[in-house]
Structures are given as C-alpha cells and as structure tokens.
N, C-alpha and C. Protein backbone atom coordinates (compact mmCIF):
# COMPACT_ATOMS: atom_id res chain seq x y z
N UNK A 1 -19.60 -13.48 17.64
CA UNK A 1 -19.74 -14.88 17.94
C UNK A 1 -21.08 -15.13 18.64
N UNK A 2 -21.33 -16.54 18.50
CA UNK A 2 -22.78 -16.95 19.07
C UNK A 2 -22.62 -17.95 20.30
N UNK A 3 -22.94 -18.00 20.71
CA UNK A 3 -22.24 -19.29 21.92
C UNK A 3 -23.70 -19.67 22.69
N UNK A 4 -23.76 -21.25 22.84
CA UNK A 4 -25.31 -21.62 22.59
C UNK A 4 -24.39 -22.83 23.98
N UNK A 5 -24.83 -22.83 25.19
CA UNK A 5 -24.71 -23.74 26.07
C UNK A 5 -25.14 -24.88 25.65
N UNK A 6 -24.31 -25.67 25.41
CA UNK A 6 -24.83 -27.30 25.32
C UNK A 6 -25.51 -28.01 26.99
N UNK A 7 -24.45 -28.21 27.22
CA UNK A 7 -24.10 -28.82 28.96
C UNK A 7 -23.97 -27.66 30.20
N UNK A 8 -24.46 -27.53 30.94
CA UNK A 8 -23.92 -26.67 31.88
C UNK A 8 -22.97 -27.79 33.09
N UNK A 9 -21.77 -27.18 33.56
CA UNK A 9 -21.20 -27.62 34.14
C UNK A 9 -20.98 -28.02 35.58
N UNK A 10 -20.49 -28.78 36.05
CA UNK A 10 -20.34 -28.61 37.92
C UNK A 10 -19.42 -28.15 38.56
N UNK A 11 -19.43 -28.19 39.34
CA UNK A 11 -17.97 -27.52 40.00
C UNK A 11 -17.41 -28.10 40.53
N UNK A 12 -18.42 -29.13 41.81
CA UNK A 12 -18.06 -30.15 42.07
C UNK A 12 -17.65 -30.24 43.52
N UNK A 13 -16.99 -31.12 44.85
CA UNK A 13 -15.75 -30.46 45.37
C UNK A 13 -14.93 -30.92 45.77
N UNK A 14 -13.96 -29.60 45.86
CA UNK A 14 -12.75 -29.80 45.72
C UNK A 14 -12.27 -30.04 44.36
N UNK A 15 -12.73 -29.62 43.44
CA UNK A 15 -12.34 -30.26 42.36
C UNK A 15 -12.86 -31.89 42.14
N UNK A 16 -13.55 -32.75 43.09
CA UNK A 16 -13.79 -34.02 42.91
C UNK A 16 -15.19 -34.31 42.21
N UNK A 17 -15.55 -34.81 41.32
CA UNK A 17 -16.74 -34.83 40.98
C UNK A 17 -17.23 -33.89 39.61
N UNK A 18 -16.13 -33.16 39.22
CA UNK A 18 -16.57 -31.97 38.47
C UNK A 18 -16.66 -32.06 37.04
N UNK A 19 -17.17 -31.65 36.12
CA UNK A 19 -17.88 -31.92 34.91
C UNK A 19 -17.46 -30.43 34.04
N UNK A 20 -16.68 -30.54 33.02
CA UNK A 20 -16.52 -29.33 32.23
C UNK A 20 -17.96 -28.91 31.68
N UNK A 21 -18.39 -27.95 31.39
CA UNK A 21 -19.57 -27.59 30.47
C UNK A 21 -19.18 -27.55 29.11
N UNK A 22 -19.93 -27.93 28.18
CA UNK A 22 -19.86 -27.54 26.81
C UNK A 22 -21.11 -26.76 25.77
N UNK A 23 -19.95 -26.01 25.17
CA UNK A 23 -21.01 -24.63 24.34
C UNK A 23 -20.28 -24.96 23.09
N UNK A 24 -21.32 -24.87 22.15
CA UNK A 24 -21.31 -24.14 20.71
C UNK A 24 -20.72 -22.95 20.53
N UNK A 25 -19.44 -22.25 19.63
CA UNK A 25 -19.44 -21.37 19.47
C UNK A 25 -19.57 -21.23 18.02
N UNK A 26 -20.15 -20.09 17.30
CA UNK A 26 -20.45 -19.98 15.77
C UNK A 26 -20.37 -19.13 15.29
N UNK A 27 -18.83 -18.33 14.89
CA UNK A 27 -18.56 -17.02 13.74
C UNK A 27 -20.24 -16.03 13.63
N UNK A 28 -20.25 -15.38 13.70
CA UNK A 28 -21.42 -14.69 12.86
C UNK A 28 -20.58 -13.95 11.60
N UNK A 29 -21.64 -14.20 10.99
CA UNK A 29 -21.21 -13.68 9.33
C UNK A 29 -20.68 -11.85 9.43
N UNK A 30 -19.91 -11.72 9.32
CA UNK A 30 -19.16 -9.98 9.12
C UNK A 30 -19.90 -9.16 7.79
N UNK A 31 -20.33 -8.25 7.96
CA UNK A 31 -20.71 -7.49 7.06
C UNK A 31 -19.29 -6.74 6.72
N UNK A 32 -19.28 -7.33 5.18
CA UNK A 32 -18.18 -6.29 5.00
C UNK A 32 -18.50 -5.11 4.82
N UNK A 33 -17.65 -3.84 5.20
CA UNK A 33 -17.53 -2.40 5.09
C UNK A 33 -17.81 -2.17 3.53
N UNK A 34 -18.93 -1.18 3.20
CA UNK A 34 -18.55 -0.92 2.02
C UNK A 34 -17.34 0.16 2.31
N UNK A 35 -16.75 0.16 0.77
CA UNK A 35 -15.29 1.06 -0.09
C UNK A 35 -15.49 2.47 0.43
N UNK A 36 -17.10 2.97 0.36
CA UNK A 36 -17.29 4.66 0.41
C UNK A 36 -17.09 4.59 2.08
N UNK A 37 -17.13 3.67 3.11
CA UNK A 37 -16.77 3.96 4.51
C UNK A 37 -15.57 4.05 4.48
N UNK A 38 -14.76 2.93 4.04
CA UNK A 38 -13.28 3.32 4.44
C UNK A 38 -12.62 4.27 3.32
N UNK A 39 -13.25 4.57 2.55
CA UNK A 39 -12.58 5.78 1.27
C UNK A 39 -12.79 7.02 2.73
N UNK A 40 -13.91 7.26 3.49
CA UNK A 40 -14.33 8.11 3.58
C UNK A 40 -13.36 8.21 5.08
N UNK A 41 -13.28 6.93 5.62
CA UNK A 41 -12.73 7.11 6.83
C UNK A 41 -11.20 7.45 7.15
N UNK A 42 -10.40 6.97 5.48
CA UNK A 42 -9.01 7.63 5.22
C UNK A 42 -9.16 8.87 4.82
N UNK A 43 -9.93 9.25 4.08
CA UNK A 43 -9.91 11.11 3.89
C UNK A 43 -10.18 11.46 4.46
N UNK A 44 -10.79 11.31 6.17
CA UNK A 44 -10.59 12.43 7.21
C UNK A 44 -9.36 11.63 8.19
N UNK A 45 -9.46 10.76 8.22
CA UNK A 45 -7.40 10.67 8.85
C UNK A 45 -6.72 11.52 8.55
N UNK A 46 -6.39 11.55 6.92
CA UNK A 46 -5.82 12.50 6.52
C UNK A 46 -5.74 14.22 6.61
N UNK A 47 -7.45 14.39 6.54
CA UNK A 47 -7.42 15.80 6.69
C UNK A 47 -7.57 16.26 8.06
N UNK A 48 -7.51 15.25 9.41
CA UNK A 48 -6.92 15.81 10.57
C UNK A 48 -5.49 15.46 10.70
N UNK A 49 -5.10 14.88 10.17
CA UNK A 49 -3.19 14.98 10.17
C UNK A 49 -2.79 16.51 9.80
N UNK A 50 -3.28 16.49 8.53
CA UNK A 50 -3.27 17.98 7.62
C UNK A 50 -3.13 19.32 8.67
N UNK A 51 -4.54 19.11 9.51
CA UNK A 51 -4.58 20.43 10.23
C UNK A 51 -4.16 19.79 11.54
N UNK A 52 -3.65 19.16 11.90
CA UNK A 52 -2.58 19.22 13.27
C UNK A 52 -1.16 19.71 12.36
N UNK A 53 -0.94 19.55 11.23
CA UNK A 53 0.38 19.74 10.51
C UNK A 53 0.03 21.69 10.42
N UNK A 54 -0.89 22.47 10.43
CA UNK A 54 -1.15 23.33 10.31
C UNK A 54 -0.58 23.47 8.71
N UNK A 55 -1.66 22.67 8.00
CA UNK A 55 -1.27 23.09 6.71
C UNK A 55 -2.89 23.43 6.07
N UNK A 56 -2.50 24.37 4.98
CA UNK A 56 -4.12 24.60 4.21
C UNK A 56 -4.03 23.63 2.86
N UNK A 57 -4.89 22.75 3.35
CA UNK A 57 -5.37 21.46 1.71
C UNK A 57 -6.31 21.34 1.76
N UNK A 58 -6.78 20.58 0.65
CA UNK A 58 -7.97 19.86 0.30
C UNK A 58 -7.59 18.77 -0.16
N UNK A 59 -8.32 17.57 0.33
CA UNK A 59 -8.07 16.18 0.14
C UNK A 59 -9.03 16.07 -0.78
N UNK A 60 -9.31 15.39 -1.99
CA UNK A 60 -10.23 14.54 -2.48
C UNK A 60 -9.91 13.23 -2.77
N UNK A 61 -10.98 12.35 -3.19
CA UNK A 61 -10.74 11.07 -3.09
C UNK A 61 -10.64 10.94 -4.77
N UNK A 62 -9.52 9.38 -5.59
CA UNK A 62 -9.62 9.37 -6.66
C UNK A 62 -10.37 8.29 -7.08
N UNK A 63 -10.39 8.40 -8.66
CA UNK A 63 -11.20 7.16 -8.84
C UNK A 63 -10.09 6.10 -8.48
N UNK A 64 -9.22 5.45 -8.67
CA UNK A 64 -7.89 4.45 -8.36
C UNK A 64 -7.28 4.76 -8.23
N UNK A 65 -5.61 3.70 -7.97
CA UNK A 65 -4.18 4.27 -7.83
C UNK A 65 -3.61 3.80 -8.54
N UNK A 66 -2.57 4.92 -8.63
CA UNK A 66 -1.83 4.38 -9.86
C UNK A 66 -0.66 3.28 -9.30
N UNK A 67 -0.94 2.54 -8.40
CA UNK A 67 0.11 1.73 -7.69
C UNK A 67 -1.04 0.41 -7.84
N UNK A 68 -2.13 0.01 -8.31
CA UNK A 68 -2.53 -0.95 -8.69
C UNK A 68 -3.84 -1.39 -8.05
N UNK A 69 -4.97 -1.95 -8.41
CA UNK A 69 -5.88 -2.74 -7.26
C UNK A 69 -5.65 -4.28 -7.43
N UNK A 70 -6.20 -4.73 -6.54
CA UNK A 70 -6.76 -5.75 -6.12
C UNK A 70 -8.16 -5.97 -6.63
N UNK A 71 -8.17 -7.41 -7.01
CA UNK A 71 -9.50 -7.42 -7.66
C UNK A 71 -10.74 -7.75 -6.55
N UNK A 72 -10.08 -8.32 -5.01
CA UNK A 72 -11.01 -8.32 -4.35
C UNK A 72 -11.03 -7.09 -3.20
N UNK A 73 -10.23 -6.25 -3.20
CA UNK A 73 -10.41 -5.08 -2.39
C UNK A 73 -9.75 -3.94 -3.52
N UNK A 74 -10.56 -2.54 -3.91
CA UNK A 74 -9.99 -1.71 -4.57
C UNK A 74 -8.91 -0.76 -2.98
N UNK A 75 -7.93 -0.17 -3.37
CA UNK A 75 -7.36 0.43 -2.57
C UNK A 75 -8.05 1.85 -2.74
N UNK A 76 -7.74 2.77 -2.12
CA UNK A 76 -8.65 4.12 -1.70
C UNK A 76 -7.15 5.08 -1.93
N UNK A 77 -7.34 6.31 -2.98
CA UNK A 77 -6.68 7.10 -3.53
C UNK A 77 -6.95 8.23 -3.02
N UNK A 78 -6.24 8.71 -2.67
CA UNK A 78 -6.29 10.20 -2.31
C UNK A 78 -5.22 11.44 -2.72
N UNK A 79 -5.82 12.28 -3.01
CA UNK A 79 -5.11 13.88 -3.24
C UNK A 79 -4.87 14.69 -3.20
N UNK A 80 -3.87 15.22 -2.62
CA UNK A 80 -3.84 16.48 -1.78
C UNK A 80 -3.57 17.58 -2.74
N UNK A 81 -4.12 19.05 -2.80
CA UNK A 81 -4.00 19.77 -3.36
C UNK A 81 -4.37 21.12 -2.33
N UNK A 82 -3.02 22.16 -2.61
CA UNK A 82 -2.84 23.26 -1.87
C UNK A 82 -2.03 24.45 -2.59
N UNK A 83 -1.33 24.90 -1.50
CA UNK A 83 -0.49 25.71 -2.31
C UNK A 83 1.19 25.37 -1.18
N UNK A 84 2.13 25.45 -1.65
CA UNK A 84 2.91 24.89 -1.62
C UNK A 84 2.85 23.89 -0.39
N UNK A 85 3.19 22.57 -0.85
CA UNK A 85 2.58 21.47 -0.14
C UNK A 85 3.77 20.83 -0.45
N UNK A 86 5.26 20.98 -1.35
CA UNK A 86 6.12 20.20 -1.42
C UNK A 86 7.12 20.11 -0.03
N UNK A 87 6.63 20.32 1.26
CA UNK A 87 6.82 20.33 2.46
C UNK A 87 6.06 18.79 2.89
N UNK A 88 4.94 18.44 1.91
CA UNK A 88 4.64 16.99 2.15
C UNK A 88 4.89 15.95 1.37
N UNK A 89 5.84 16.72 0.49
CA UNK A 89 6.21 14.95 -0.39
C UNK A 89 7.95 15.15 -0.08
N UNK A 90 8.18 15.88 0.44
CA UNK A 90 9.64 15.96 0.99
C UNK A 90 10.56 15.21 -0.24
N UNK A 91 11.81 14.97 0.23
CA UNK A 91 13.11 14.12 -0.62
C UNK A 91 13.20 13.24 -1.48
N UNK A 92 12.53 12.96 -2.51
CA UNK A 92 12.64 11.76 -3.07
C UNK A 92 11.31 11.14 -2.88
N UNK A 93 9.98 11.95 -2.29
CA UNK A 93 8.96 11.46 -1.77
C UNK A 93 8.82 10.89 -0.66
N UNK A 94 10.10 10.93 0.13
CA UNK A 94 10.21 10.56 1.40
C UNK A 94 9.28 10.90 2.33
N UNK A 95 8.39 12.15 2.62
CA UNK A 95 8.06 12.57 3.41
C UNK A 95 6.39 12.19 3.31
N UNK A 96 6.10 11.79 1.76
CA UNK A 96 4.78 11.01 1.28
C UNK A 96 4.85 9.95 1.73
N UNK A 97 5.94 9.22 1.86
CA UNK A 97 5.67 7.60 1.76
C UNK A 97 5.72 7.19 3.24
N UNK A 98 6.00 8.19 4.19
CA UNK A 98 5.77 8.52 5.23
C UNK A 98 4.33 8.75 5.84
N UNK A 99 3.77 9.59 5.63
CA UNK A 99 2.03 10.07 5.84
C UNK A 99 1.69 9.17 5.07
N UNK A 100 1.70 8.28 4.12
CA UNK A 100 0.94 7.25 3.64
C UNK A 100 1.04 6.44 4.68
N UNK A 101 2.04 5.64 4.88
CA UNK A 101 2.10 4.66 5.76
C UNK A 101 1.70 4.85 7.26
N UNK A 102 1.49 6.30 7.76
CA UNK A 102 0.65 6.06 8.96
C UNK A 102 -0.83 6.33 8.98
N UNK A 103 -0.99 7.27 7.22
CA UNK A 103 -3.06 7.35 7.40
C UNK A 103 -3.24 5.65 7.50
N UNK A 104 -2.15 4.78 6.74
CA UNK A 104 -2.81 3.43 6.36
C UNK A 104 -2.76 2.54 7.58
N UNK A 105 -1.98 2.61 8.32
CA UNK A 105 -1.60 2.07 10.11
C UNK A 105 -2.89 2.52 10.74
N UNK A 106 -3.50 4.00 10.67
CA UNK A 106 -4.81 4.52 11.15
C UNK A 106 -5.89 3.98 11.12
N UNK A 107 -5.94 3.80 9.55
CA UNK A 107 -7.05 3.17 9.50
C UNK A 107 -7.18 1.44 9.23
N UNK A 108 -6.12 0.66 9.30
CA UNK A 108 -6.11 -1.13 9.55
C UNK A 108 -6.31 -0.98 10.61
N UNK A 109 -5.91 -0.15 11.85
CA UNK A 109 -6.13 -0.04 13.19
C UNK A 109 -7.88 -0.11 13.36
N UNK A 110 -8.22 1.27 12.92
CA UNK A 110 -9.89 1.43 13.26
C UNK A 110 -10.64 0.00 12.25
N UNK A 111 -10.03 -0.18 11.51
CA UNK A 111 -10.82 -1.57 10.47
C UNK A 111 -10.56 -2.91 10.68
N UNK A 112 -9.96 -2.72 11.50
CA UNK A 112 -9.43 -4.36 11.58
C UNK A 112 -8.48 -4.89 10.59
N UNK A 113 -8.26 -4.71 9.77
CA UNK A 113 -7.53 -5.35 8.33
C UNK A 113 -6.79 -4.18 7.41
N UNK A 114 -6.28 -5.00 6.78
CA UNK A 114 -5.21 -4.09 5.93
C UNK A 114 -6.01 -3.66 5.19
N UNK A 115 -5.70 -2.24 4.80
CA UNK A 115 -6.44 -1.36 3.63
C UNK A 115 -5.80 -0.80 2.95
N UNK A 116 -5.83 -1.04 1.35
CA UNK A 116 -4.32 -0.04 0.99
C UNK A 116 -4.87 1.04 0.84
N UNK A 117 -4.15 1.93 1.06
CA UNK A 117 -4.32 3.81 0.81
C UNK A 117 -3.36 3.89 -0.07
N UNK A 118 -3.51 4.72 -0.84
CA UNK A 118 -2.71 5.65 -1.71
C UNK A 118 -2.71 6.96 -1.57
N UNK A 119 -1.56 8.13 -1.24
CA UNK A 119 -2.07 9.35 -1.45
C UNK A 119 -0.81 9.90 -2.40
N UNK A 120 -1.46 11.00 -2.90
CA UNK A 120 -0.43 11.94 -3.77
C UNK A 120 -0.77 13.35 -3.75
N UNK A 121 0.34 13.87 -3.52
CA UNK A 121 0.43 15.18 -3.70
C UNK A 121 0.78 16.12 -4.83
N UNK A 122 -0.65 16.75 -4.77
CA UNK A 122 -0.45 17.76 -6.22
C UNK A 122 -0.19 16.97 -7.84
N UNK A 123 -0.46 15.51 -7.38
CA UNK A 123 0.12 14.90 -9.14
C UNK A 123 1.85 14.54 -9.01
N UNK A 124 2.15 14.58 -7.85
CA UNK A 124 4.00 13.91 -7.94
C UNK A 124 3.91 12.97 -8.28
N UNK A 125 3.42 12.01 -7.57
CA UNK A 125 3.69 10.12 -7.53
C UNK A 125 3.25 9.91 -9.70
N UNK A 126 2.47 10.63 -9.43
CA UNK A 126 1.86 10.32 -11.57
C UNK A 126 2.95 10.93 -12.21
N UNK A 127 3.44 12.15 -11.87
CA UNK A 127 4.91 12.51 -12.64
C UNK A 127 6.09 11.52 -12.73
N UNK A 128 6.33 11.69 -11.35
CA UNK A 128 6.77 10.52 -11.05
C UNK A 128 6.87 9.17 -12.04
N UNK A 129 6.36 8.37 -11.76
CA UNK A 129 5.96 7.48 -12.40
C UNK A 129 6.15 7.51 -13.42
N UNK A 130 5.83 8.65 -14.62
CA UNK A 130 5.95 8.76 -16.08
C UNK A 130 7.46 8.97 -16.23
N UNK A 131 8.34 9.84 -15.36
CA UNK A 131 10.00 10.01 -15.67
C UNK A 131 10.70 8.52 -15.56
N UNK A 132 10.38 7.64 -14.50
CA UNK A 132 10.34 6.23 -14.48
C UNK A 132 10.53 6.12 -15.33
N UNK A 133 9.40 5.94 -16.03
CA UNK A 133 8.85 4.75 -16.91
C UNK A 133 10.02 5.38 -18.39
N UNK A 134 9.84 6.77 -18.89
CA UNK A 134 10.72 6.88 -19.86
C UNK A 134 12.18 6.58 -19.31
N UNK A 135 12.84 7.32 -18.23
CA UNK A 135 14.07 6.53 -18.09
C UNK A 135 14.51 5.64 -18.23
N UNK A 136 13.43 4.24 -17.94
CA UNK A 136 13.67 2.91 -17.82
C UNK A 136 13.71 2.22 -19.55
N UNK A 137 12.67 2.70 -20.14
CA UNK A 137 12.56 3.05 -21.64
C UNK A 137 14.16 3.25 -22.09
N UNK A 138 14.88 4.62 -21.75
CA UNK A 138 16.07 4.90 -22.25
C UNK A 138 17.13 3.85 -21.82
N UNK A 139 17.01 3.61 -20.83
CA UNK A 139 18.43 2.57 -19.94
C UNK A 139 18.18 1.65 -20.47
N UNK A 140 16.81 1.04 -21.16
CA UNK A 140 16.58 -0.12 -22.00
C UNK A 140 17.23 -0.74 -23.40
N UNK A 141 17.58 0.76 -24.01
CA UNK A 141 17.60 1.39 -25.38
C UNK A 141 19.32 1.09 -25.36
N UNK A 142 19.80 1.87 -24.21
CA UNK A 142 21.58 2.02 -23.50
C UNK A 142 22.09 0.77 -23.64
N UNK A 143 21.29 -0.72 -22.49
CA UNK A 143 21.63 -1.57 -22.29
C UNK A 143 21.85 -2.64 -23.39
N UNK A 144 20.66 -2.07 -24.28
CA UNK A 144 20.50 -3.31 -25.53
C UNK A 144 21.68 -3.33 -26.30
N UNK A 145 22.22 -1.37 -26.31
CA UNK A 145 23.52 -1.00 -27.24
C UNK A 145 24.85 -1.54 -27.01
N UNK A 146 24.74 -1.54 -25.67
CA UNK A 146 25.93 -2.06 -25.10
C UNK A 146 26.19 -3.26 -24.30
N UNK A 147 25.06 -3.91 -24.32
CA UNK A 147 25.40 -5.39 -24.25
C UNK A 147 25.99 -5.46 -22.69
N UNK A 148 25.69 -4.13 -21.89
CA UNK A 148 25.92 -4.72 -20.43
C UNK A 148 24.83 -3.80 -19.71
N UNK A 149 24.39 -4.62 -18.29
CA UNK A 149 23.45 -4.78 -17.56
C UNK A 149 23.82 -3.38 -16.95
N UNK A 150 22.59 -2.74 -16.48
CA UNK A 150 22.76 -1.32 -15.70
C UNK A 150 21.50 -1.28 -14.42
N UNK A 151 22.20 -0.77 -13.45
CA UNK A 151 21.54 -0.50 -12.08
C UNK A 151 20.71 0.63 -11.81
N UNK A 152 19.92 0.86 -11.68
CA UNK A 152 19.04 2.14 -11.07
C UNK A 152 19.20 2.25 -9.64
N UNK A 153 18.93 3.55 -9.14
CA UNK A 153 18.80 3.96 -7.90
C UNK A 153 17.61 3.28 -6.68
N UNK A 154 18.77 2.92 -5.66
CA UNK A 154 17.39 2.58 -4.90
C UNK A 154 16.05 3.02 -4.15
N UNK A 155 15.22 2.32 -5.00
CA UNK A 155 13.72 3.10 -4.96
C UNK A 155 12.82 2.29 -4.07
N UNK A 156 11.47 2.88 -3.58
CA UNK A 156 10.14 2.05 -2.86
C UNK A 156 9.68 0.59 -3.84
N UNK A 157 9.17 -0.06 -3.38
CA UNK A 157 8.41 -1.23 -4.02
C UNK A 157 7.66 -0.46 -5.55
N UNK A 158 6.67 0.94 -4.83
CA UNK A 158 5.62 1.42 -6.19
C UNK A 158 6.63 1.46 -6.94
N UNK A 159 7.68 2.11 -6.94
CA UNK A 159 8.52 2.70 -7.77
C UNK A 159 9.05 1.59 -8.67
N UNK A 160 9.87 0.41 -7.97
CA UNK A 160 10.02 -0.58 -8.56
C UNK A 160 9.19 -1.22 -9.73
N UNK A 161 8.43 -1.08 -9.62
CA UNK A 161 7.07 -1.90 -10.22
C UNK A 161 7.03 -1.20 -11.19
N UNK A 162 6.60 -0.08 -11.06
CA UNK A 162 6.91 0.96 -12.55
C UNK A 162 7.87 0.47 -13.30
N UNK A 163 8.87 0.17 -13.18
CA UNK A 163 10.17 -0.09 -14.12
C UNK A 163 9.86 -1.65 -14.33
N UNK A 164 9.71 -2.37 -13.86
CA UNK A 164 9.47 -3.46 -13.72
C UNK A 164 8.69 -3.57 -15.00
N UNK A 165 7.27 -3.04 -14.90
CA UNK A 165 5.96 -3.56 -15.89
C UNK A 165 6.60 -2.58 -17.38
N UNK A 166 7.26 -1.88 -17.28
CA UNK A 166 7.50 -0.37 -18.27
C UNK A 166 8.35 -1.63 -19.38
N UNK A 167 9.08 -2.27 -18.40
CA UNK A 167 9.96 -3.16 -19.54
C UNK A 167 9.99 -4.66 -19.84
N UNK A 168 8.53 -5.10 -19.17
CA UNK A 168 8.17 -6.21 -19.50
C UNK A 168 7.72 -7.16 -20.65
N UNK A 169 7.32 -5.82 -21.43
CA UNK A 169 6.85 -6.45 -22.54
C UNK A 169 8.63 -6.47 -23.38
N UNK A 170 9.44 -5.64 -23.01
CA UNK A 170 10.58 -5.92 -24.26
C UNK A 170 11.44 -7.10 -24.33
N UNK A 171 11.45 -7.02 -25.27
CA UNK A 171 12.01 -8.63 -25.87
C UNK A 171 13.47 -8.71 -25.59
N UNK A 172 14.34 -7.29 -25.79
CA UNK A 172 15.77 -7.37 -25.62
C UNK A 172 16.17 -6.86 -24.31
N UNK A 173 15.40 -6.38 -23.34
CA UNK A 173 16.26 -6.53 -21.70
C UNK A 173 15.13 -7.63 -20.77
N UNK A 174 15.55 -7.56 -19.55
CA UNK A 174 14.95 -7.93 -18.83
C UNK A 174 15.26 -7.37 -17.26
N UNK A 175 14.32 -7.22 -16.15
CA UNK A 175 14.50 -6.59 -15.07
C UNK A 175 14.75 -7.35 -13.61
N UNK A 176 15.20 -7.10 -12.48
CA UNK A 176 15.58 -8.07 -12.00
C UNK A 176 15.58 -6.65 -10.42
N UNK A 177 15.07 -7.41 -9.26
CA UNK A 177 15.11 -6.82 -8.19
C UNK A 177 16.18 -6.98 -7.22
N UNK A 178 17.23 -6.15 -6.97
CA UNK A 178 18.54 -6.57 -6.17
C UNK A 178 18.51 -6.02 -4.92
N UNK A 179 19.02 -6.54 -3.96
CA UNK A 179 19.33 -5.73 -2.81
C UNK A 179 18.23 -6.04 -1.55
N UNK A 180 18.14 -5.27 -0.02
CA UNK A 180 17.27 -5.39 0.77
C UNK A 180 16.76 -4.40 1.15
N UNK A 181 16.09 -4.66 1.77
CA UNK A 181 15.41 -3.31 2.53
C UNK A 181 14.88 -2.06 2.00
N UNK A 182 15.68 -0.84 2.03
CA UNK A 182 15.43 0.50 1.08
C UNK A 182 16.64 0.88 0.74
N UNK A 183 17.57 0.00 0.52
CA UNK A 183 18.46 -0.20 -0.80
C UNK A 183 18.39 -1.00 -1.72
N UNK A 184 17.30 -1.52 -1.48
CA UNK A 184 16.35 -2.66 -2.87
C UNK A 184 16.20 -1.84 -4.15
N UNK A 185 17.04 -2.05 -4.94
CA UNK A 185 17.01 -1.28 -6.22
C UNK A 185 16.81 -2.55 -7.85
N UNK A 186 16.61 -1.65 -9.01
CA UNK A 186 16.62 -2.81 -10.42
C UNK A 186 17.43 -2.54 -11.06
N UNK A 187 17.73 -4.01 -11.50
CA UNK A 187 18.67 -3.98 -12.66
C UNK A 187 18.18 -3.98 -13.83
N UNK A 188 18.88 -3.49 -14.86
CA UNK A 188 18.17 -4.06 -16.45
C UNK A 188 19.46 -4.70 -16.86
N UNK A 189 18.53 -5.77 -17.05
CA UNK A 189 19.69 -6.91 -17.75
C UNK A 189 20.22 -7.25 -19.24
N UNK A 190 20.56 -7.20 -20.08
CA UNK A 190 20.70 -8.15 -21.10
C UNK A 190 19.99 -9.36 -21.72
N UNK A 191 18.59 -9.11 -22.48
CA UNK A 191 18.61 -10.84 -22.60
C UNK A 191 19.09 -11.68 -23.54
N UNK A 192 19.99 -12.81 -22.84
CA UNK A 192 20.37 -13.88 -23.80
C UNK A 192 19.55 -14.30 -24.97
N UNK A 193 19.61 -14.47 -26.15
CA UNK A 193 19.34 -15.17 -26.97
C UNK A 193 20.12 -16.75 -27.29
C-alpha cells in the first residue's frame, strides 16, 4: 500500500477542537509469482516432509494434473518415485490425499492464496483413474441392461469427476453426486427417453 497524507490532523484539547487527518491509501500493483516459484516452492515442502518421514524419494515436478487446470492458474504436479513408497499412498489413497492437502495448506500459507498441488505416487492416482474410468464404462453397460440405477463407492471429489466426465458423453446413463462429506459417492442413473 501507498498512503500519501492529505490533511495532517489535530489533537486538539481534551478532545475539543480536534480535526481527523486524511490520507490516500492506494493498492500497489502485486507482481504475480511466476508457476516455476511456486512449482518450485511445493517440491521442496514436499521433499522436507519426505525426509522428516525418513523416507528415500525423489520428487519431480509434472508437466499437469491429471485432476484438471485452471485456465487462469495451472496447478503444480508432483511425483514421487522410490522404492517401496506404498507406505505413502496408504488405503484407498488415504494417506496421499493426506500429504497433498498439507504440502497445499504449506504452501497457500507461504503464498498467500490457494494453490492447487497435485501429487502422485509412483503413477497410482493415473492407475487409478484409468480402473475408474473402465469400471464406470462397465456399470454403464450393467445399468443400460437393466434398466436400474447403480451406486459406487464413496470416493474424493478427483475421483468423482473421473466417473463423472468418463460418462458424460453417453447418451443412455447419466451421473449424479449423492451423499455428504466423505460418504459423497455417484450414482449412474438410467436415462429417460
């Protein structure tokens, strides 16, 4: 901020006589961060989490995520690769979606603003994603046969979305988000004709 004294004020006394001052104040323009600072400033969050976790990795950064960008902020991808490291994507990816959400708390903290991070380990979240996407494919195939609506397991938002876009284009189901919290799961529906 800029702050430019208009008036200087009195004091006055007793309070009798006294005159507020008035100033200009004026935003200064923010340089935004370039992408390679905060790409760079989540891949060492990460790789001091790593070695307080006393684990041996290597982080690199990706070109995108497979969880989507933004056309006015790209999100910052990252990848962990080691030797057994399924100690960091834990249950269901539980234990990823975990260390994601605090490198990304780390660094909105040091940045001021939300930044999405993405990380994956060893290629899960992309496996991932592809068993999705054919399952949702098959339950599509199930539902159309039998003319009744079927539930999937409750999954994260990314996860959702996968199933979501996988069966958007088909003409004979449709998808539908039920539930709250992290029992927020999809349905595939039936569509009326």
């Amino acid at each position: 901020m800029e702050v430019e004294v208009l008036k200087k004020g009195k004091p006055g006394f007793l309070g009798l006589g006294a005159e507020d001052a008035t100033v200009r104040v004026t935003p200064l323009p923010q340089q935004p961060k370039a992408q390679d600072d905060v790409a760079t400033l989540a891949k060492g969050v990460l790789e001091d989490l790593l070695k307080l976790m006393k684990l041996d990795a290597k982080v690199e950064l990706r070109a995108s995520s497979p969880e989507g960008d933004s056309p006015r902020q790209r999100s910052v991808a990252l990848e962990v690769n080691g030797e057994d490291l399924g100690i960091l994507i834990g249950r269901r990816g539980e234990t990823l979606a975990s260390l994601q959400y605090i490198v990304r708390l780390i660094v909105a903290r040091h940045e001021k603003a939300k930044v999405p991070v993405a990380i994956d380990v060893e290629g899960y979240k992309q496996r991932r994603y592809l068993v999705l996407r054919d399952l949702a494919l098959r339950l599509a195939q199930k539902v159309k046969a039998t003319g009744r609506s079927t539930t999937l397991e409750p999954m994260p938002p990314d996860e959702r979305r996968v199933v979501h876009l996988a069966l958007s284009v088909n003409p004979d189901v449709t998808t539908q988000s039920i539930g709250e919290g992290e029992v927020r799961k999809v349905a595939i529906i039936p569509r009326r004709r």
